[in-house]
C-alpha atoms as a PDB file:
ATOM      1  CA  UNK A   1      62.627  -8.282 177.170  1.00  0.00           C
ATOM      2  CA  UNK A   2      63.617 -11.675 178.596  1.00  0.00           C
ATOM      3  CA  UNK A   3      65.868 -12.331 174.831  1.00  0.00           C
ATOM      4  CA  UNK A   4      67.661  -9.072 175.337  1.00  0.00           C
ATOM      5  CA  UNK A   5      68.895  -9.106 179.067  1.00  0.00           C
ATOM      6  CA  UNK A   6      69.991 -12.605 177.716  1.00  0.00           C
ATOM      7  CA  UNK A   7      71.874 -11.347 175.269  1.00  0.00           C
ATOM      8  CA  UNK A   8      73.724  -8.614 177.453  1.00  0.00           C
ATOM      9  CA  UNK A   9      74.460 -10.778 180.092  1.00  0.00           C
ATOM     10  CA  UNK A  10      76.351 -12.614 176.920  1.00  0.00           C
ATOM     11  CA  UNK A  11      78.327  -9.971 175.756  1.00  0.00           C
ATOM     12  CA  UNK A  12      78.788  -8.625 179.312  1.00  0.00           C
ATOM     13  CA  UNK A  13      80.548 -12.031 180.215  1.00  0.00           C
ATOM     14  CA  UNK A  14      82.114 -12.179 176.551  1.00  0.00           C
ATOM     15  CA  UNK A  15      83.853  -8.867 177.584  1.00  0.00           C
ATOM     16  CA  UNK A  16      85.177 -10.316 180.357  1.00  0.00           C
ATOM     17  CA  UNK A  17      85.985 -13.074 179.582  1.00  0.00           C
ATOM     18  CA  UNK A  18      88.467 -11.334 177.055  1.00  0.00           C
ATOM     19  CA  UNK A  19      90.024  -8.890 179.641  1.00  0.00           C
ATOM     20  CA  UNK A  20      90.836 -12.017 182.046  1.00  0.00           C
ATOM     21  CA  UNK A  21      92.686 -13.728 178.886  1.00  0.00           C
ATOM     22  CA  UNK A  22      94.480 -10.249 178.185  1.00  0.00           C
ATOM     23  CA  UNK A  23      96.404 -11.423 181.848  1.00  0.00           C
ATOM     24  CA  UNK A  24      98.223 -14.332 182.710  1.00  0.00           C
ATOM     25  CA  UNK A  25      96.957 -16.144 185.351  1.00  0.00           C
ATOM     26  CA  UNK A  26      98.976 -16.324 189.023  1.00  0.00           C
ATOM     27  CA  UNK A  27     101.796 -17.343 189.099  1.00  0.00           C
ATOM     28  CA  UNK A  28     102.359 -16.485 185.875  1.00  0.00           C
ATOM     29  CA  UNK A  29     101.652 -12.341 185.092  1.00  0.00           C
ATOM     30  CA  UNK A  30     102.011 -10.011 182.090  1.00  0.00           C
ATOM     31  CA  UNK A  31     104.823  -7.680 181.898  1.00  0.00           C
ATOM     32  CA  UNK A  32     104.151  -4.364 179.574  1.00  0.00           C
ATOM     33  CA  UNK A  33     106.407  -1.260 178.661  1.00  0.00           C
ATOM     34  CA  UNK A  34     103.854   0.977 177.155  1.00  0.00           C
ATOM     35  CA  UNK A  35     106.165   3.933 176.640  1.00  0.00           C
ATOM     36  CA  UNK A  36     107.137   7.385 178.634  1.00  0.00           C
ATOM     37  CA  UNK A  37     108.507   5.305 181.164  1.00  0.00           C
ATOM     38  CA  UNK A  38     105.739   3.185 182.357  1.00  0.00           C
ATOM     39  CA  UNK A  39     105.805  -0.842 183.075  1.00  0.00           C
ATOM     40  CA  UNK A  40     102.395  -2.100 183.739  1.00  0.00           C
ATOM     41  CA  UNK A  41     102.759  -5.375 186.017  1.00  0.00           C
ATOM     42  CA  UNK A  42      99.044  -7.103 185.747  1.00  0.00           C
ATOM     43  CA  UNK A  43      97.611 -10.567 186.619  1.00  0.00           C
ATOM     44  CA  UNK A  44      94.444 -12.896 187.522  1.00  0.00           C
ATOM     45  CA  UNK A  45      94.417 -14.647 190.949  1.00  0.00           C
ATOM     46  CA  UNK A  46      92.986 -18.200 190.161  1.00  0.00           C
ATOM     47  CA  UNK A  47      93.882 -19.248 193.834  1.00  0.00           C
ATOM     48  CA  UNK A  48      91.068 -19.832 196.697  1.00  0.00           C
ATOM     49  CA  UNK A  49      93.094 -18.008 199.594  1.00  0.00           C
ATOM     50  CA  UNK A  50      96.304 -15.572 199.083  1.00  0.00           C
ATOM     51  CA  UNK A  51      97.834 -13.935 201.619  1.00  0.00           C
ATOM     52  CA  UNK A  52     100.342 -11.428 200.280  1.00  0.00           C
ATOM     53  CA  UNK A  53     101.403 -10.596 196.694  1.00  0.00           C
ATOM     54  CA  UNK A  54     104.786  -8.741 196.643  1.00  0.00           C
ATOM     55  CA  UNK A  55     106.237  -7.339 192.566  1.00  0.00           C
ATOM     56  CA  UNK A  56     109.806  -7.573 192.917  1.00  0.00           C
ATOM     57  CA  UNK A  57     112.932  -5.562 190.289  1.00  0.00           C
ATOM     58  CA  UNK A  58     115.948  -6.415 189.882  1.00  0.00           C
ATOM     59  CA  UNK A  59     118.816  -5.486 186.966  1.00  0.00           C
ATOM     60  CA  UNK A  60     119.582  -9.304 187.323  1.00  0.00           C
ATOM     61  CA  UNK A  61     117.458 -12.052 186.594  1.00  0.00           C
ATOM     62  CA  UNK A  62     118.919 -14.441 189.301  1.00  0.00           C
ATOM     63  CA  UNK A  63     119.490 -12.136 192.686  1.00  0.00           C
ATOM     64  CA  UNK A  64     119.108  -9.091 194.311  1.00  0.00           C
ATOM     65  CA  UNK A  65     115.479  -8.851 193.936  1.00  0.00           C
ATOM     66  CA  UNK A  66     113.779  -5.891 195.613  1.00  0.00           C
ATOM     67  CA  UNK A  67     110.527  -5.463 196.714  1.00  0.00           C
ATOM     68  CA  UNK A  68     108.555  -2.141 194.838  1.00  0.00           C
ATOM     69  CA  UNK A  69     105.129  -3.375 196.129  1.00  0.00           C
ATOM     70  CA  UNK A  70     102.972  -5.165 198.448  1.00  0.00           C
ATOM     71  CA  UNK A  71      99.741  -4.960 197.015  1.00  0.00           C
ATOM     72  CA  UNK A  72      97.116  -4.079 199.493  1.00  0.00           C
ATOM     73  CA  UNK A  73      94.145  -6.383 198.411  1.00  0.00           C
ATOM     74  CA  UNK A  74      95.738  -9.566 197.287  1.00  0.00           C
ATOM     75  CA  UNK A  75      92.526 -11.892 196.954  1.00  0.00           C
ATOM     76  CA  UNK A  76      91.350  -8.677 193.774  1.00  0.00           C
ATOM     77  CA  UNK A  77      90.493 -11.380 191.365  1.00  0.00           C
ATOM     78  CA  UNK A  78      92.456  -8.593 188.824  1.00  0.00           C
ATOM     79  CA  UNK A  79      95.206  -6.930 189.950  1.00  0.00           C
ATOM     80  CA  UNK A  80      98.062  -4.693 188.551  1.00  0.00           C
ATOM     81  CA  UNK A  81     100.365  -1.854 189.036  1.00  0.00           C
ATOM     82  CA  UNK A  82     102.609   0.850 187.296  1.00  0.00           C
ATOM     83  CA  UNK A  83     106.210   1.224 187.476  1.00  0.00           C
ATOM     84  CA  UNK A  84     107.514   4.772 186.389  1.00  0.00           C
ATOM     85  CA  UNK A  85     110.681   4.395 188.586  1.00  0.00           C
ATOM     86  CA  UNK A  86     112.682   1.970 186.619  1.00  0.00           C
ATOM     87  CA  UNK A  87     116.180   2.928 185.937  1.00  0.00           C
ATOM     88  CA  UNK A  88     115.434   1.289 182.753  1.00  0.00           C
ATOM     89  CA  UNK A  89     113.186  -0.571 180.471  1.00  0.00           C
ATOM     90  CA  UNK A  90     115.460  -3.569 180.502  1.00  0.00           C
ATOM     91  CA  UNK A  91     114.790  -4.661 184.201  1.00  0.00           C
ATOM     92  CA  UNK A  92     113.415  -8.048 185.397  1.00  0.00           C
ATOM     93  CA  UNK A  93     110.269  -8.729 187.233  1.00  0.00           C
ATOM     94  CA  UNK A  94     108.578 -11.143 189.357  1.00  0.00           C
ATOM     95  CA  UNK A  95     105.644 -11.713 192.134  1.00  0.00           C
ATOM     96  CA  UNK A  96     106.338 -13.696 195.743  1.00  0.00           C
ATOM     97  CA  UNK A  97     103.034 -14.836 196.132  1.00  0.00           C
ATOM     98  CA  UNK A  98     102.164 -16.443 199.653  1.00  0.00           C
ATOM     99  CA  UNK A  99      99.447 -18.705 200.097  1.00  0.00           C
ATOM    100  CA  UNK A 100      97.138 -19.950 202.584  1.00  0.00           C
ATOM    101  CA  UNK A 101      99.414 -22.285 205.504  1.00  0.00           C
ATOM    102  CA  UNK A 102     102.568 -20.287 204.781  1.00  0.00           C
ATOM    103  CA  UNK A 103     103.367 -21.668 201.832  1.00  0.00           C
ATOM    104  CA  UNK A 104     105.085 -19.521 199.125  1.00  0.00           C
ATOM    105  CA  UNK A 105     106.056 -19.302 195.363  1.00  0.00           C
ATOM    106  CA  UNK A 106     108.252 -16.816 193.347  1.00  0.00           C
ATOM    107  CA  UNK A 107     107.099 -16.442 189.651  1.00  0.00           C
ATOM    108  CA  UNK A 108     110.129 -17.258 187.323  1.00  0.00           C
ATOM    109  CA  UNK A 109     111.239 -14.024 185.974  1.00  0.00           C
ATOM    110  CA  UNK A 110     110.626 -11.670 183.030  1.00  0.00           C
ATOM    111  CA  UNK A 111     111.276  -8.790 181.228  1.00  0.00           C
ATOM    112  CA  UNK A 112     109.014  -6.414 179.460  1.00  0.00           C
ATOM    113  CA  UNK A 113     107.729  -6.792 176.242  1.00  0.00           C
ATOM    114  CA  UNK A 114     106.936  -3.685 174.342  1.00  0.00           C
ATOM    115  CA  UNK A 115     102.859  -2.709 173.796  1.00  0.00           C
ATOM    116  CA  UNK A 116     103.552  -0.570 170.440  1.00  0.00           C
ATOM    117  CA  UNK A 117      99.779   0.507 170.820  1.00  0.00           C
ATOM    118  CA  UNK A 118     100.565   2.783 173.591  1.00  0.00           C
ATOM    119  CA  UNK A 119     103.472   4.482 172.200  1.00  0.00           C
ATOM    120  CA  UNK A 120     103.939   7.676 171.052  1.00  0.00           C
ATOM    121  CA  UNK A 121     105.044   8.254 167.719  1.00  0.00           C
ATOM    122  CA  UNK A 122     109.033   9.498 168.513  1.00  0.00           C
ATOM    123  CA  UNK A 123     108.978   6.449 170.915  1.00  0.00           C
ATOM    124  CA  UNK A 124     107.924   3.813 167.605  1.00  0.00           C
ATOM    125  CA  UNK A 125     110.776   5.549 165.645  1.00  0.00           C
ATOM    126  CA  UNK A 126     113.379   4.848 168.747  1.00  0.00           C
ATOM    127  CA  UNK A 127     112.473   1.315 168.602  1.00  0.00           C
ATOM    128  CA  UNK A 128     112.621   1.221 164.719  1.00  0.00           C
ATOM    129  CA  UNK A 129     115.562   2.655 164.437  1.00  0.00           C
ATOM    130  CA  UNK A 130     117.427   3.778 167.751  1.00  0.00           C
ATOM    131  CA  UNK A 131     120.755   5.404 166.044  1.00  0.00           C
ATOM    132  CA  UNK A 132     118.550   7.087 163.211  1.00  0.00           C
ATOM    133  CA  UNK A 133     119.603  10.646 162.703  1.00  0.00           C
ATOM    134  CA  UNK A 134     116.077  11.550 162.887  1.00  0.00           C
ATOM    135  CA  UNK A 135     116.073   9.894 166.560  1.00  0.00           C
ATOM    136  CA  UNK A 136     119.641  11.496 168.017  1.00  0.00           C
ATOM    137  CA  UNK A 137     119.864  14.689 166.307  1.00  0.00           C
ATOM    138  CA  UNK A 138     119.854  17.206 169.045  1.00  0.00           C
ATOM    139  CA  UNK A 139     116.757  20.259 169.348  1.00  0.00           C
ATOM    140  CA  UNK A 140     117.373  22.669 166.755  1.00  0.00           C
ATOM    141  CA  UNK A 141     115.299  24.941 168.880  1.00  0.00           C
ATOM    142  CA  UNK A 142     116.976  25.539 172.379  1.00  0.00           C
ATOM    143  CA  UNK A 143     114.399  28.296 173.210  1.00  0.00           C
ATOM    144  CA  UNK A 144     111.964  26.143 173.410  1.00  0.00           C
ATOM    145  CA  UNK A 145     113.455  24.181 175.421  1.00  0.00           C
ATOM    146  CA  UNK A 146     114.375  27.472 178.040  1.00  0.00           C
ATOM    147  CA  UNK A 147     110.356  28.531 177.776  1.00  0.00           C
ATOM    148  CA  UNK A 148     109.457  25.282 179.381  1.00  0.00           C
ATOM    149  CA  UNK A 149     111.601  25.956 182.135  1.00  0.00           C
ATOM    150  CA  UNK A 150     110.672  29.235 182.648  1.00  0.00           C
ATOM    151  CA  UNK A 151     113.658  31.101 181.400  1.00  0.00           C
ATOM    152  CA  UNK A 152     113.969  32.809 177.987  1.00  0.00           C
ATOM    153  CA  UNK A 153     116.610  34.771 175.811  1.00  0.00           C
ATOM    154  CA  UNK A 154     117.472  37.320 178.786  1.00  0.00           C
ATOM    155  CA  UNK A 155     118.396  34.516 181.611  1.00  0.00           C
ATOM    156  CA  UNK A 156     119.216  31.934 179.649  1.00  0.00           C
ATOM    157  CA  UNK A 157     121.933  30.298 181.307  1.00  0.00           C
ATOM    158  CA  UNK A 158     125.300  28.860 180.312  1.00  0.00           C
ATOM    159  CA  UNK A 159     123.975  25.863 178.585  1.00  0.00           C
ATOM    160  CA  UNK A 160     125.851  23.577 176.027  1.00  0.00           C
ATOM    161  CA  UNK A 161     123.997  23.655 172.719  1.00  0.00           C
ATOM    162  CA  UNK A 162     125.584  20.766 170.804  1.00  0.00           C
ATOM    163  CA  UNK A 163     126.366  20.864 166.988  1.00  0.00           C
ATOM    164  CA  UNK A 164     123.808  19.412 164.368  1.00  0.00           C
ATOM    165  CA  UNK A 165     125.864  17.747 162.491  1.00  0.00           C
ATOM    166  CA  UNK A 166     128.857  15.961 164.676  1.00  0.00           C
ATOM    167  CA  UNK A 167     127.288  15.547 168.009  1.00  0.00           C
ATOM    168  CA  UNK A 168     127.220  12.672 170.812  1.00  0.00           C
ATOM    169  CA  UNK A 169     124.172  10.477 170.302  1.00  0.00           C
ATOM    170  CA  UNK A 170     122.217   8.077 172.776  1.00  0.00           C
ATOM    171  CA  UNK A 171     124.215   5.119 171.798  1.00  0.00           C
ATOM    172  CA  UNK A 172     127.528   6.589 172.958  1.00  0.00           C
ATOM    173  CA  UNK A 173     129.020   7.106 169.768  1.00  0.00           C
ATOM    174  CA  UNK A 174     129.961   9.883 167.664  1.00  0.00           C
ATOM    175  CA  UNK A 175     127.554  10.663 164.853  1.00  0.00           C
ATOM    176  CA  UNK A 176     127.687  12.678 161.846  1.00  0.00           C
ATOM    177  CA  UNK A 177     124.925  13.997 159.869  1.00  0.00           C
ATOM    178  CA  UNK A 178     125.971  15.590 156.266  1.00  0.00           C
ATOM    179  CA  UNK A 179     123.307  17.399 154.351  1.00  0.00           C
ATOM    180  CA  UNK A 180     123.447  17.278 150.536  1.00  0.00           C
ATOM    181  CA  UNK A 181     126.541  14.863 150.592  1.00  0.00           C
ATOM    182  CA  UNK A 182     126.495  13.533 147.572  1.00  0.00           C
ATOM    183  CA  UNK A 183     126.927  17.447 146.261  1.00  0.00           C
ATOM    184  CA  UNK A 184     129.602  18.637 148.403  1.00  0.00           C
ATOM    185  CA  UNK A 185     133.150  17.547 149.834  1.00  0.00           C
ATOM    186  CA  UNK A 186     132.910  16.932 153.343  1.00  0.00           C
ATOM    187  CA  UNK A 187     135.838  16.324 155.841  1.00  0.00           C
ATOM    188  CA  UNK A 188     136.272  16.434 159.378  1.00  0.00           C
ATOM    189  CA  UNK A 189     139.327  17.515 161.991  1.00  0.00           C
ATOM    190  CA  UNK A 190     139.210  16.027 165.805  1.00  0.00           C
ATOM    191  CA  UNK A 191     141.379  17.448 168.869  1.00  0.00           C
ATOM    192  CA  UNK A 192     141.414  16.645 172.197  1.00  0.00           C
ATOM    193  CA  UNK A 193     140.526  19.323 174.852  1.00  0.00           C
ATOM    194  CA  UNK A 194     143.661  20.494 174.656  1.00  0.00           C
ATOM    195  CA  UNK A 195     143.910  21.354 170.643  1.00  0.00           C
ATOM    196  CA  UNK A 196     145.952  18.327 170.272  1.00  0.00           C
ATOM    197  CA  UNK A 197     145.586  16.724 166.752  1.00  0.00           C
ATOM    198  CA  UNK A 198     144.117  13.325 167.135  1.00  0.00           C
ATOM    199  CA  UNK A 199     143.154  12.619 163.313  1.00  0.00           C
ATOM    200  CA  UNK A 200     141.456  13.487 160.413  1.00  0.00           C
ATOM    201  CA  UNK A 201     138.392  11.739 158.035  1.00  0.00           C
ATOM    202  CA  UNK A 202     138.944  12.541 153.963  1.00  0.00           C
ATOM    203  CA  UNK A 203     136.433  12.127 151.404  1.00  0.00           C
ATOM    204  CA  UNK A 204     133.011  11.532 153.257  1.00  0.00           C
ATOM    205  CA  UNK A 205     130.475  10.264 151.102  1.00  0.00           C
ATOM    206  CA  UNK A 206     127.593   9.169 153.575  1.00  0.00           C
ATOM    207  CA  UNK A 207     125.227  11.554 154.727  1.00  0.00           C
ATOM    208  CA  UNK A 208     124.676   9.843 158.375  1.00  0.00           C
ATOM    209  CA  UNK A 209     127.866   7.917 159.734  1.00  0.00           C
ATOM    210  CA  UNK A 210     128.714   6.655 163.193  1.00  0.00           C
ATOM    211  CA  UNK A 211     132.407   7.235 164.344  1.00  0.00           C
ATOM    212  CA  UNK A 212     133.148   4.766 167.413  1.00  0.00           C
ATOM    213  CA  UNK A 213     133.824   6.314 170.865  1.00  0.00           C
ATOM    214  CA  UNK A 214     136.853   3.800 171.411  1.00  0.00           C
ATOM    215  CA  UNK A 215     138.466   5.726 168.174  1.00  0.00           C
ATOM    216  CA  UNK A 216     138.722   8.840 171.161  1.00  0.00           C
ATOM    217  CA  UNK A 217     140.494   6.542 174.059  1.00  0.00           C
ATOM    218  CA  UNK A 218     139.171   8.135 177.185  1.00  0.00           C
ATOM    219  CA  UNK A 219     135.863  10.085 177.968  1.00  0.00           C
ATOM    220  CA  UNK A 220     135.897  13.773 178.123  1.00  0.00           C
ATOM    221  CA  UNK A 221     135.547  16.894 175.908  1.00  0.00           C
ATOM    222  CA  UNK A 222     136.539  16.886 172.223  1.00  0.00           C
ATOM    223  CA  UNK A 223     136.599  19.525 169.346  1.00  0.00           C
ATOM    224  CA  UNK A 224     136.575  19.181 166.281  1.00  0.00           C
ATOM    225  CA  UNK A 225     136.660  21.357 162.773  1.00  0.00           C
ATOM    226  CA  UNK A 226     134.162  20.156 159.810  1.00  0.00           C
ATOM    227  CA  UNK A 227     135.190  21.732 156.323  1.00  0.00           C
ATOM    228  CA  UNK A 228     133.082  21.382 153.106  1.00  0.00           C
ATOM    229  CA  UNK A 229     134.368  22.132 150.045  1.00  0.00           C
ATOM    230  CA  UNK A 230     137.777  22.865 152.060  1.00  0.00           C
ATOM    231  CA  UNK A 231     136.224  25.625 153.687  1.00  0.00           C
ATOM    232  CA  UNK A 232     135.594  25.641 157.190  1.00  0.00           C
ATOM    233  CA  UNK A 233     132.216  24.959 158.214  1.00  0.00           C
ATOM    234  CA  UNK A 234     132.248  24.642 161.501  1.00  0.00           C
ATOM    235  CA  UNK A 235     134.541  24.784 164.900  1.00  0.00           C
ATOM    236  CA  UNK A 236     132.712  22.990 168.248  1.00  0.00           C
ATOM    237  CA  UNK A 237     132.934  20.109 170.613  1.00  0.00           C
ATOM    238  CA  UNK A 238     131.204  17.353 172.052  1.00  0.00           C
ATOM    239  CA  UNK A 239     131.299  14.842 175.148  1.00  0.00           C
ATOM    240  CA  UNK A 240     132.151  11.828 175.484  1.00  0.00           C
ATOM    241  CA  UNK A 241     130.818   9.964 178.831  1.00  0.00           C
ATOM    242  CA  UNK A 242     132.993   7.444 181.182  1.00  0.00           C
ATOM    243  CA  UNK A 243     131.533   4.126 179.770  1.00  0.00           C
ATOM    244  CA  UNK A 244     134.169   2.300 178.439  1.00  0.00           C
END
């Protein structure tokens, strides 16, 4: 009986052991983006006395700094939080950590490194590949979309449904998918909002290309007429945001 309690307490302290390593020790702390918008901020406290532990954001890795929490039990010999209000996943992080005798340090700062683990399967495919048609293709199915929300078919309101094959894509750009290319003559006609020619692609032999927004010169709306085989496919538009 004696040999087996022995042997938990082993494994019991083994396991810990392990999940202390997992974090970095104060002041240093681990810094996690484990998908759907979540940054998990976690750390061990080797120090004897600790007054207040503080996780601060900022865009910049230098300055403006804000506080996003004061923990409430700083001496927790493990300690962490969740950020799901992040403008982005790009942000920097660090602790102000004061001690015992008013004595303070800030932890030099860090971004998040990504736990591919915890993501989901669309998210592994963003990081993979971010401008992927598979990744920016808009919904095919906008009723979905409108049963989610409580809507269907018979309130659906006015809502831009954007093409599926020229369409705006995360990255900014322009991007055109072409089924069965390599089969078919594909071409493509762009106007600004006001049906004013801007130019014209011959001859497109890739099935996904990526047209650069600085080709349209200002943000705004756009149309544009795809033909295959000469014919015309398809008449629509897309947006281009303010960002350049």
């Amino acid at each position: 009986m004696k040999k087996y309690i022995l042997l938990l307490s082993i494994i019991v302290t083994t396991a810990t052991c392990s999940r202390l390593l997992a974090q970095d020790t104060l002041p240093k702390f681990s810094l996690k983006n484990v998908g759907n918008n979540r940054i998990i901020i976690s750390w061990t406290n080797g120090y004897q006395r600790v007054k207040q532990i503080s996780i601060q954001r900022s865009a910049d890795s230098l300055k403006n700094y804000k506080t996003i929490l004061t923990v409430p039990d700083p001496m927790n010999k493990e300690n962490g939080y969740a950020d799901t209000k992040a403008t982005s996943d790009h942000m920097f992080y660090r602790l102000f950590i004061v001690l015992d005798g008013a004595m303070f340090i800030f932890s030099n700062p860090k971004r998040p490194i990504i736990d591919s683990l915890q993501l989901t399967e669309a998210e592994r495919k963003k990081m993979l590949d971010p401008f992927s048609i598979e990744v920016n293709k808009p919904e095919k199915n906008i009723d979905s979309a409108l049963k989610a929300a409580g809507m269907d078919s018979r309130n659906k309101p006015n809502i831009f449904v954007p093409s599926m094959y020229v369409y705006t894509a995360r990255d900014g750009n322009i991007h055109l998918n072409l089924p069965d290319v390599a089969s078919k003559k594909y071409s493509v006609k762009f106007y600004d909002e006001n049906d004013n020619f801007l130019f014209e692609i011959h001859n497109l032999k890739e099935q996904s290309l990526i047209i650069d927004k600085t080709n349209f010169y200002h943000a705004g709306w756009f149309k544009f007429e795809l033909f295959v085989d000469e014919k015309l496919k398809e008449k629509h538009k897309f947006y281009l945001e303010k960002e350049f």
